[in-house]
C-alpha atoms as a PDB file:
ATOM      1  CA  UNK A   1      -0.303  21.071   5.000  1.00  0.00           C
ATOM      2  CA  UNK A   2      -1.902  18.497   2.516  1.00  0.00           C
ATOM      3  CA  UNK A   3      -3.507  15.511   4.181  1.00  0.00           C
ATOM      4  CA  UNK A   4      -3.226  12.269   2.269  1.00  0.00           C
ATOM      5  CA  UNK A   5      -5.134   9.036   3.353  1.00  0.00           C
ATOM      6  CA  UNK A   6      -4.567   5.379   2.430  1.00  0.00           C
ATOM      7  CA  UNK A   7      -7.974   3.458   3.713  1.00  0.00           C
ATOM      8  CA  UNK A   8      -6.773  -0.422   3.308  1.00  0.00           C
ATOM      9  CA  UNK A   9      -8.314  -3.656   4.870  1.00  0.00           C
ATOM     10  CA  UNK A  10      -6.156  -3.334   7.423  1.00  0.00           C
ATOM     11  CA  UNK A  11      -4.875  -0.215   8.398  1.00  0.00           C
ATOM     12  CA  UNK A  12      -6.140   3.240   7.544  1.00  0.00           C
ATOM     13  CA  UNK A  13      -2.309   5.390   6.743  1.00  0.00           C
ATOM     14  CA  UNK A  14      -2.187   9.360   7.005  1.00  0.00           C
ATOM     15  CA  UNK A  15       0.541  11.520   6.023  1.00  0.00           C
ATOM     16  CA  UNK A  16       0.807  15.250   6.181  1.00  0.00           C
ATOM     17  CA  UNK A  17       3.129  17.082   3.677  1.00  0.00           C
ATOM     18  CA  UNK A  18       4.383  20.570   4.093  1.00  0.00           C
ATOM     19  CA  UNK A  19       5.570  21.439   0.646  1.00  0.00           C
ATOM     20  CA  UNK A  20       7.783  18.373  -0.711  1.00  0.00           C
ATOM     21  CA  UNK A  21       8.522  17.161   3.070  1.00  0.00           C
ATOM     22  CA  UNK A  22       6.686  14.077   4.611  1.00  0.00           C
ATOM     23  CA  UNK A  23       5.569  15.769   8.299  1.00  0.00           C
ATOM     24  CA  UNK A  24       4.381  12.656   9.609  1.00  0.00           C
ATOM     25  CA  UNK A  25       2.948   9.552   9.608  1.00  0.00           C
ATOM     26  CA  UNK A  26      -0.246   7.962  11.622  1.00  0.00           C
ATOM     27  CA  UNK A  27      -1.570   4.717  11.334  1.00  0.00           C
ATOM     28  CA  UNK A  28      -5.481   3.672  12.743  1.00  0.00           C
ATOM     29  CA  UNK A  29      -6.702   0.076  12.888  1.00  0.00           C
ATOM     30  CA  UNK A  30      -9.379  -0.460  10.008  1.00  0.00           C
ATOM     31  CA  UNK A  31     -12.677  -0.740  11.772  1.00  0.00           C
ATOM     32  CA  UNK A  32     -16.219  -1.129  10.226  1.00  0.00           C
ATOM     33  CA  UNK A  33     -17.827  -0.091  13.130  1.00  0.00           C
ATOM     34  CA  UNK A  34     -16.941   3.874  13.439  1.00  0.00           C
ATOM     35  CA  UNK A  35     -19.116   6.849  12.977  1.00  0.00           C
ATOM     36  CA  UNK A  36     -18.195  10.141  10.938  1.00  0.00           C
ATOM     37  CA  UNK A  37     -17.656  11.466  14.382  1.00  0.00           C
ATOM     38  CA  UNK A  38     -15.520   8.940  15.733  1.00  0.00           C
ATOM     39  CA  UNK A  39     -13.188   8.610  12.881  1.00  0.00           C
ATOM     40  CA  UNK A  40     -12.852  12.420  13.390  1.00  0.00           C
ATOM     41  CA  UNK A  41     -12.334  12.883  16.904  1.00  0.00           C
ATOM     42  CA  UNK A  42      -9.555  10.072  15.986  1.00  0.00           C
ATOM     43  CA  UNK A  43      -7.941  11.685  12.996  1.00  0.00           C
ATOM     44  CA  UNK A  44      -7.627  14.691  14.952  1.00  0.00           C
ATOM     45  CA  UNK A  45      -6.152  13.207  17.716  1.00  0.00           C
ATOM     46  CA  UNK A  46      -3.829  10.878  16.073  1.00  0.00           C
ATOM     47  CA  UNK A  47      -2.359  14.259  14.049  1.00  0.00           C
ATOM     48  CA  UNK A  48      -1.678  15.867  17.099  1.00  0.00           C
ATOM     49  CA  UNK A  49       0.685  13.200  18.364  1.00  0.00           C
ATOM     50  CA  UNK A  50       2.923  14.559  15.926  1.00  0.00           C
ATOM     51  CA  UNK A  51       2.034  18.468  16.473  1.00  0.00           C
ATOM     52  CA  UNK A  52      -0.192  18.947  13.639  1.00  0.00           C
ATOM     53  CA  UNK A  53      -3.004  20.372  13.761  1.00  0.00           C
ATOM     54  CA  UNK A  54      -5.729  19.185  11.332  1.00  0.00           C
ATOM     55  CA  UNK A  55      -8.261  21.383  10.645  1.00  0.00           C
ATOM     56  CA  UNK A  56      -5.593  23.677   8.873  1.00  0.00           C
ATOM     57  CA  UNK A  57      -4.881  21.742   6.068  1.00  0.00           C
ATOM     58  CA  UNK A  58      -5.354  23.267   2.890  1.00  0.00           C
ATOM     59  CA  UNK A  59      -6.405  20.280   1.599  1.00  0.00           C
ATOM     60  CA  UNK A  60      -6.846  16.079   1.655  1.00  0.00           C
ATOM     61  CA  UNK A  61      -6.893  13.095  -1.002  1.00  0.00           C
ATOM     62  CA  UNK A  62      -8.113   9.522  -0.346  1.00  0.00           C
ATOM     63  CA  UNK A  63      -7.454   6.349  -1.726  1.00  0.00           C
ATOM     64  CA  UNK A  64      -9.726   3.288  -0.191  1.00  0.00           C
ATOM     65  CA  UNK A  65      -9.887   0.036  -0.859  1.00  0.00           C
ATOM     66  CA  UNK A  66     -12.656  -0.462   1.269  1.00  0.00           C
ATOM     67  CA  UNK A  67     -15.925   0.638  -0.347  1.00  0.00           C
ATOM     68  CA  UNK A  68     -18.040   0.480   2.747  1.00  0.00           C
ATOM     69  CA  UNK A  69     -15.726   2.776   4.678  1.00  0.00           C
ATOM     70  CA  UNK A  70     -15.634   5.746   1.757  1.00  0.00           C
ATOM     71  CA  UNK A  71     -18.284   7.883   2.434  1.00  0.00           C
ATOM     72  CA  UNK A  72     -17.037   7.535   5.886  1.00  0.00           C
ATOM     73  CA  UNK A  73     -13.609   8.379   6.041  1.00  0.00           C
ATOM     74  CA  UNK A  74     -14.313  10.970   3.275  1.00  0.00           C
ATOM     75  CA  UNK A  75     -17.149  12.792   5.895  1.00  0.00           C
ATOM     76  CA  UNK A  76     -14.696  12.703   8.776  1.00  0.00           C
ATOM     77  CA  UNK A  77     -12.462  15.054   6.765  1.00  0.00           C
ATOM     78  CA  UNK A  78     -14.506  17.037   5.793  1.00  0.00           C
ATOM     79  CA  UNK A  79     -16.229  18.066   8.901  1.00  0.00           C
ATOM     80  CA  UNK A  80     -11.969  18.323   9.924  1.00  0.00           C
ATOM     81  CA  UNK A  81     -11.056  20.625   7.098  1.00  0.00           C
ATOM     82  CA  UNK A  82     -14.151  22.208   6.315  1.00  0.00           C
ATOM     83  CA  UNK A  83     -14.171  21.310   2.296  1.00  0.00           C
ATOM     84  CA  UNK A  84     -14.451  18.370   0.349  1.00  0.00           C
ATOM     85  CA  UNK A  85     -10.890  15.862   0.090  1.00  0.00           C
ATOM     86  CA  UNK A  86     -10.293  14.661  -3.515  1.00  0.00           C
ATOM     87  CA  UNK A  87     -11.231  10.878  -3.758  1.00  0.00           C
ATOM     88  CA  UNK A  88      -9.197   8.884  -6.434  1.00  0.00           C
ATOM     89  CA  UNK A  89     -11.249   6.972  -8.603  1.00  0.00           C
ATOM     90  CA  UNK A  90     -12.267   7.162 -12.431  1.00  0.00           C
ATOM     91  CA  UNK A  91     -12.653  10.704 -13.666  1.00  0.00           C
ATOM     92  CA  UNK A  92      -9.920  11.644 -11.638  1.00  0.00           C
ATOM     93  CA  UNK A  93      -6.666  12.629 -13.017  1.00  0.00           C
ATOM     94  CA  UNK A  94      -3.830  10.870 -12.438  1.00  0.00           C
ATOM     95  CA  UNK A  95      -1.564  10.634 -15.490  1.00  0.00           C
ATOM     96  CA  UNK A  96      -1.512   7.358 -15.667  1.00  0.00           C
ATOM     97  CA  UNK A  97      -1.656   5.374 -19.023  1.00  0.00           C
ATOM     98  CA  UNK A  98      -3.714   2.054 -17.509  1.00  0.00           C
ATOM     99  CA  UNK A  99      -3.788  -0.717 -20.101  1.00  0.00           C
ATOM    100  CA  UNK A 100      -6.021  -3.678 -18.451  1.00  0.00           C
ATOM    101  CA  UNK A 101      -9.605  -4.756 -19.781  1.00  0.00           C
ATOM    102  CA  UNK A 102     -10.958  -2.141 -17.392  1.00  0.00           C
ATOM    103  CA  UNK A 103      -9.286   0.658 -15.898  1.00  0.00           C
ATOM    104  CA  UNK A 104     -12.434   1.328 -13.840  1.00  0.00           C
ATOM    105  CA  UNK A 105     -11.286  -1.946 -12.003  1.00  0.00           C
ATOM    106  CA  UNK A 106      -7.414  -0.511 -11.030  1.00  0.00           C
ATOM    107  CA  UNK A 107      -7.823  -0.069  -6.850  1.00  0.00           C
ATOM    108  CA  UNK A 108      -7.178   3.885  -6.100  1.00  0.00           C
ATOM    109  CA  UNK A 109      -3.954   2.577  -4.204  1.00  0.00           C
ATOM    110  CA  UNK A 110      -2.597   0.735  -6.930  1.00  0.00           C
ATOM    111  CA  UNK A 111      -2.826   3.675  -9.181  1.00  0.00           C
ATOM    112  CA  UNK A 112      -1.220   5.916  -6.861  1.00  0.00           C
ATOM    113  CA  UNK A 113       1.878   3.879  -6.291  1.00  0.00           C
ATOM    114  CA  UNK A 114       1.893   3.575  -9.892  1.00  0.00           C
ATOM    115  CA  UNK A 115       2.315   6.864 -10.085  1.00  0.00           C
ATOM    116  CA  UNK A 116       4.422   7.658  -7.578  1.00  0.00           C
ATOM    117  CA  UNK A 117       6.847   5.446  -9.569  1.00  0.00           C
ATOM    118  CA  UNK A 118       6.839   6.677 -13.171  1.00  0.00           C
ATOM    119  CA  UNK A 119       6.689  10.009 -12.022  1.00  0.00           C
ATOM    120  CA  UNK A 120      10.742   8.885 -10.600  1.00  0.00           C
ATOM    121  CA  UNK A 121      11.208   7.314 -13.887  1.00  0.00           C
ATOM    122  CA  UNK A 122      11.565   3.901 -12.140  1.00  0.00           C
ATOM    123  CA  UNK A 123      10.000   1.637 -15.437  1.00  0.00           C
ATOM    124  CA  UNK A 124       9.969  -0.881 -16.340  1.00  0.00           C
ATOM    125  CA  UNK A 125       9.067  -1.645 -12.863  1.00  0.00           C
ATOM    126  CA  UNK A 126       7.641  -4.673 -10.663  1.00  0.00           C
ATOM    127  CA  UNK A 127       5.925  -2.830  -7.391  1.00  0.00           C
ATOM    128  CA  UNK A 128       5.561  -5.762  -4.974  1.00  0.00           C
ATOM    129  CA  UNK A 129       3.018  -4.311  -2.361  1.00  0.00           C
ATOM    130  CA  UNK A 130       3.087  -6.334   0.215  1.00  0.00           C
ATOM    131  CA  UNK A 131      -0.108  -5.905   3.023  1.00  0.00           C
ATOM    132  CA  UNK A 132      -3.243  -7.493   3.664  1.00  0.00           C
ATOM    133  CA  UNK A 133      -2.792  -8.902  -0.142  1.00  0.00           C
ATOM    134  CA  UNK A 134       1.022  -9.515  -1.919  1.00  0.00           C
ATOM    135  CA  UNK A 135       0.262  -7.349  -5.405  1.00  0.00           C
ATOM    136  CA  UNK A 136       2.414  -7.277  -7.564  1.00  0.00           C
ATOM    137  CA  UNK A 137       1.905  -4.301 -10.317  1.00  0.00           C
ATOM    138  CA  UNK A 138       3.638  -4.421 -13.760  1.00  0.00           C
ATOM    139  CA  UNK A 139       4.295  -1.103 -15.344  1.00  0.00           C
ATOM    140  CA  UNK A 140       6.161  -1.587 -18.597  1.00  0.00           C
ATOM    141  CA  UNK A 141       9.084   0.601 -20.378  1.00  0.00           C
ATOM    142  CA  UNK A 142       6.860   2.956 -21.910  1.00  0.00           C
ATOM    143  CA  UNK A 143       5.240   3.957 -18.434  1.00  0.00           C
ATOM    144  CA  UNK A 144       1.862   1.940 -18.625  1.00  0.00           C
ATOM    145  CA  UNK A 145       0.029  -0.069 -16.144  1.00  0.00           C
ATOM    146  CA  UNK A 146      -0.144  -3.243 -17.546  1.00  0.00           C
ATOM    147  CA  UNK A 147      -1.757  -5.349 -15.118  1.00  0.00           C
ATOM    148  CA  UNK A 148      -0.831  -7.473 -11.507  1.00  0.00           C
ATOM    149  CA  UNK A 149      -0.920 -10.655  -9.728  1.00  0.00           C
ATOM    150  CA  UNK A 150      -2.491 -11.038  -6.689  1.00  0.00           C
ATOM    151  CA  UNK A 151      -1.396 -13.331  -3.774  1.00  0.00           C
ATOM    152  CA  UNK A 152      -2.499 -13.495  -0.129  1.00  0.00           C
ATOM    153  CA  UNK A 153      -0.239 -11.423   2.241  1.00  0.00           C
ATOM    154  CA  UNK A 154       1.529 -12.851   4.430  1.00  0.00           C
ATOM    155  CA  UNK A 155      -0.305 -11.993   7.393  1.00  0.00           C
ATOM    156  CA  UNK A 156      -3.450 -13.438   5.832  1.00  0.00           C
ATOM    157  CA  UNK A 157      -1.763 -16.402   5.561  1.00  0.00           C
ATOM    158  CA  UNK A 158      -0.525 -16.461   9.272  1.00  0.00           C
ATOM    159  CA  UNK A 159      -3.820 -16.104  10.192  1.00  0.00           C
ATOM    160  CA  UNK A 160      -5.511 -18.858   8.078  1.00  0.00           C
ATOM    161  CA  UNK A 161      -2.652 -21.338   9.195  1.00  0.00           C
ATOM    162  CA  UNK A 162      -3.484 -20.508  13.379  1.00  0.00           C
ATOM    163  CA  UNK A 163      -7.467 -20.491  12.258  1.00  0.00           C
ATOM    164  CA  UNK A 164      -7.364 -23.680  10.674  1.00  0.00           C
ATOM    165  CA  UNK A 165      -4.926 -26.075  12.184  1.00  0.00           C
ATOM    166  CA  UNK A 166      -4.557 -26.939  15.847  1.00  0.00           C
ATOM    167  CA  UNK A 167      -0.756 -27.718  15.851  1.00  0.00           C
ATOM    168  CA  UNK A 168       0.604 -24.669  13.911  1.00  0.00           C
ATOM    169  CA  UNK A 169       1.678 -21.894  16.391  1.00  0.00           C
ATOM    170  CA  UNK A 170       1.268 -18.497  15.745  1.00  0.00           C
ATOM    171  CA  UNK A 171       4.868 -16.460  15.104  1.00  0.00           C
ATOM    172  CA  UNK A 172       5.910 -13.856  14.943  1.00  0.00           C
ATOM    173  CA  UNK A 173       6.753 -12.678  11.225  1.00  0.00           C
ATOM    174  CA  UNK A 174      10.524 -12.609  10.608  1.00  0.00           C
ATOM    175  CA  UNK A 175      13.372 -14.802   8.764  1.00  0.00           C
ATOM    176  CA  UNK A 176      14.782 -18.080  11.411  1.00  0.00           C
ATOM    177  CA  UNK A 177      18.327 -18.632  10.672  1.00  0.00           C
ATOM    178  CA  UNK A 178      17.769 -20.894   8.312  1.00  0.00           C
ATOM    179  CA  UNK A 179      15.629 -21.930   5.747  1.00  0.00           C
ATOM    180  CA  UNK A 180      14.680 -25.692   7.453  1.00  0.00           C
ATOM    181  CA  UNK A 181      12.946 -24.977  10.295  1.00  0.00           C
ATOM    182  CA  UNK A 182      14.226 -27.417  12.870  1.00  0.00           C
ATOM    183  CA  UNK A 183      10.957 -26.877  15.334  1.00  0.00           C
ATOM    184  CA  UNK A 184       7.442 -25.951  14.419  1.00  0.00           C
ATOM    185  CA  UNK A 185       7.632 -22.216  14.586  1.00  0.00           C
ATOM    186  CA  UNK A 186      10.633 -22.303  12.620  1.00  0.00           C
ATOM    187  CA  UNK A 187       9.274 -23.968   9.706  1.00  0.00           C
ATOM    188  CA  UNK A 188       5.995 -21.217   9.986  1.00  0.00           C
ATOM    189  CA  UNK A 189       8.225 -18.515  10.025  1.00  0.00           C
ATOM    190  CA  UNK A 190      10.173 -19.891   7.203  1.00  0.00           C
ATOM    191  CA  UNK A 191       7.255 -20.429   4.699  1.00  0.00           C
ATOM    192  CA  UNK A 192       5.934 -17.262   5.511  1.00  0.00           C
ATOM    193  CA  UNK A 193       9.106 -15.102   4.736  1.00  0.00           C
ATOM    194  CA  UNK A 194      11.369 -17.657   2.218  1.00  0.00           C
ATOM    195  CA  UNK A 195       8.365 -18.905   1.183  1.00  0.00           C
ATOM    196  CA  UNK A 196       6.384 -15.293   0.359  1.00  0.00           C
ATOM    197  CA  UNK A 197      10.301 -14.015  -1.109  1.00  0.00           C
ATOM    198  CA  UNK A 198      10.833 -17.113  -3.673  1.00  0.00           C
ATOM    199  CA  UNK A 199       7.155 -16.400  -5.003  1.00  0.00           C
ATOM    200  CA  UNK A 200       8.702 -12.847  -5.319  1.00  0.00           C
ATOM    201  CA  UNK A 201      10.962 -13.549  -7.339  1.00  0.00           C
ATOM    202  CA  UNK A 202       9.564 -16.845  -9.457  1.00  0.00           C
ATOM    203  CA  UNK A 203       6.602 -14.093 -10.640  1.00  0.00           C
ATOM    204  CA  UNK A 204       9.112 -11.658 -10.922  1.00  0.00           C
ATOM    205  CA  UNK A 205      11.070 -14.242 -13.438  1.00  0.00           C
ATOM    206  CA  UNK A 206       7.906 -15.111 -15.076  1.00  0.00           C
ATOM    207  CA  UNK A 207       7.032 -11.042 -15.646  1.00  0.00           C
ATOM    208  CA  UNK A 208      10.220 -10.661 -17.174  1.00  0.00           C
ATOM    209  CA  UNK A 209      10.176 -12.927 -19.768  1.00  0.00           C
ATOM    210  CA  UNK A 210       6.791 -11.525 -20.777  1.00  0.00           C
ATOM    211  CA  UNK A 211       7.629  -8.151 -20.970  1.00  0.00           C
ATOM    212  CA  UNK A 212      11.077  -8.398 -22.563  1.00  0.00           C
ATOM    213  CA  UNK A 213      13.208  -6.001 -20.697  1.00  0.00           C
ATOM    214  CA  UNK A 214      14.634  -6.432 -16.995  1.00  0.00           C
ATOM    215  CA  UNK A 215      12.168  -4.354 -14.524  1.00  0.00           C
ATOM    216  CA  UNK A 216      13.323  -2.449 -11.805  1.00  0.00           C
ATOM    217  CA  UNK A 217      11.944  -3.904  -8.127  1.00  0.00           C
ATOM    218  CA  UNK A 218      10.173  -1.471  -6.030  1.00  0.00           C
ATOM    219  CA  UNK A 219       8.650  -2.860  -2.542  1.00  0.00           C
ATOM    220  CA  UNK A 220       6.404  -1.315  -0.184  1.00  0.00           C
ATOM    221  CA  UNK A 221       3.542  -1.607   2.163  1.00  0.00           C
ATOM    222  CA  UNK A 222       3.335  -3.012   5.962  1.00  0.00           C
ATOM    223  CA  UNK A 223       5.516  -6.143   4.772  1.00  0.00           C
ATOM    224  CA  UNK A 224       8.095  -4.996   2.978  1.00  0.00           C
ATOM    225  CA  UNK A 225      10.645  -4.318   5.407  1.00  0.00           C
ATOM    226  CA  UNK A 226      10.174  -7.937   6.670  1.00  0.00           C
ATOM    227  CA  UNK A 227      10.470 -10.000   3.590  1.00  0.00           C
ATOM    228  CA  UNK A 228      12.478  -7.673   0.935  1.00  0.00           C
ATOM    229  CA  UNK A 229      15.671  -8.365   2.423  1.00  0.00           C
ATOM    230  CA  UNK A 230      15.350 -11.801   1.543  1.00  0.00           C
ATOM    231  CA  UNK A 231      14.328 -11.344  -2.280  1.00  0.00           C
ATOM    232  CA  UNK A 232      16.832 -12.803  -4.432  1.00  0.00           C
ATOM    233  CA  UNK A 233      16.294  -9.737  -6.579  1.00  0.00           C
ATOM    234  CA  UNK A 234      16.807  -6.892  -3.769  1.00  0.00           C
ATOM    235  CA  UNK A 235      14.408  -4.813  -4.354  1.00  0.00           C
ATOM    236  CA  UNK A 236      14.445  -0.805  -3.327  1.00  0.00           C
ATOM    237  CA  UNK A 237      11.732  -0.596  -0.092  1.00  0.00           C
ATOM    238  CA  UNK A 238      10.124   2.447  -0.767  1.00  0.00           C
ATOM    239  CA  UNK A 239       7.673   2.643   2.699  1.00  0.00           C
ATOM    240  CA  UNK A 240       5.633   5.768   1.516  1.00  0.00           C
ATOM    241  CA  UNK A 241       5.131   5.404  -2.330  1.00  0.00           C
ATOM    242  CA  UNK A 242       1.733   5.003  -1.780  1.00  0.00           C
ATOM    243  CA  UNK A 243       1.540   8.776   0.019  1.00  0.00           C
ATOM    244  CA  UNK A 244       4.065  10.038  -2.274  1.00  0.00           C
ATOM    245  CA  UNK A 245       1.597   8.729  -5.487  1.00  0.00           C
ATOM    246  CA  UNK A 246      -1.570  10.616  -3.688  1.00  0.00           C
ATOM    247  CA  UNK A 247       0.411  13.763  -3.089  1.00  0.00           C
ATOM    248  CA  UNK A 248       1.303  13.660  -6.768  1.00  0.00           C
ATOM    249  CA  UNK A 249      -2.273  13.478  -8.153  1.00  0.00           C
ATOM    250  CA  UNK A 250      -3.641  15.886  -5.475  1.00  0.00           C
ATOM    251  CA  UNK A 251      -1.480  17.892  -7.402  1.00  0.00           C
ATOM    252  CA  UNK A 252      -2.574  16.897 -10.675  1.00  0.00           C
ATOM    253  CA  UNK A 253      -6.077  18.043  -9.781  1.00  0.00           C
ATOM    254  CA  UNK A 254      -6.193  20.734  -8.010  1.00  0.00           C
ATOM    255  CA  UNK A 255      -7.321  23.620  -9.741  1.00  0.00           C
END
């Protein structure tokens, strides 16, 4: 079995392959206040839910975007597995031709879903991750990371509007029936999926005409089951491409 771990802001995402199959999937709240031995004790538990066993993975690859957490997610697995799990970052192989100011810069998960996408020859390609941020990553015809936008995600949002105004409820996140909400939590709900779907597809309008060639729309991440569906441009929800991009450059470097 090969472990691969997505450590994000919000959630930390396993997945355990055997071969080409996706065994499972766990998902652990993000916390900053964890030991080594706590993570652990959790990883192995979590795994089990699913009736894998840990410890006899032949292996484990990390992408974080959470620099604080590294060393300690990275620790935990190893005391798990007994060896060291591959970290993506630069001098790391992933195949990937990244063309911004500084590829040092690209976060591990970007990278990986970049990956995971070329490697399916979907490019030119838009990859709207939607979590904690809304990223948008532009890959152009010739399979090179050109760049992203940034936007906050759409829980982010939620929470700054219940944070900072005493009138706005908090929702849940899903479409009302219509796009005029006709009561407060209607009109929250509204901007937050119309709203986060026409910014979709405005950038995606905008990337277009600067790269010169209609990109194919790939969603994923927490969100995108939620607000794809209402994207003018219907993207493909692809939930794992992040796990699928880390299994791929586990591959790419392990000898």
């Amino acid at each position: 079995m090969l472990l691969t771990i997505d450590v994000g802001n919000s959630y930390i995402t396993m997945g355990g392959w055997s071969g080409d199959k996706l065994s499972f999937v766990a998902e652990l709240i993000t916390s900053h206040e964890k030991s080594q031995d706590q993570y652990a004790v959790e990883f192995k538990s979590v795994t089990a839910l699913y009736g894998a066993d840990i410890t006899k993975a032949d292996g484990a690859v990390i992408s974080s975007v959470v620099p604080e957490l590294t060393p300690v997610i990275k620790g935990a697995v190893s005391k798990l597995l007994n060896r060291r799990p591959l970290l993506v970052g630069p001098g790391v192989k992933t195949g990937l031709h990244i063309a911004i100011d500084n590829p040092a810069q690209l976060g591990a998960d970007l990278a990986a879903c970049a990956v995971a996408a070329v490697a399916a020859g979907k490019f030119p390609c838009i990859i709207y991750d939607l979590g904690t941020t809304s990223t948008l990553s532009v890959i152009d015809s010739e399979g090179r990371y050109l760049g992203a936008v940034i936007a906050a995600g759409v829980g982010t949002t939620l929470e700054m509007f219940t944070s900072h105004t005493a009138l706005l409820p908090h929702v849940s996140i899903e479409a009302p029936k219509s796009v005029i909400g006709r009561n407060s939590a209607h009109s929250v709900q509204s901007g937050l999926v119309y709203g986060t779907a026409a910014m979709l597809d405005g950038l995606a309008d905008r990337i277009e005409e600067e790269i010169g060639s209609t990109p194919y729309i790939i969603a994923t991440g927490g969100r995108a089951a939620q607000i794809a569906p209402y994207c003018r441009r219907k993207p493909e929800v692809c939930e794992h491409l992040l796990l699928e991009g880390l299994k791929l450059i586990y591959e790419r470097n392990r000898r």
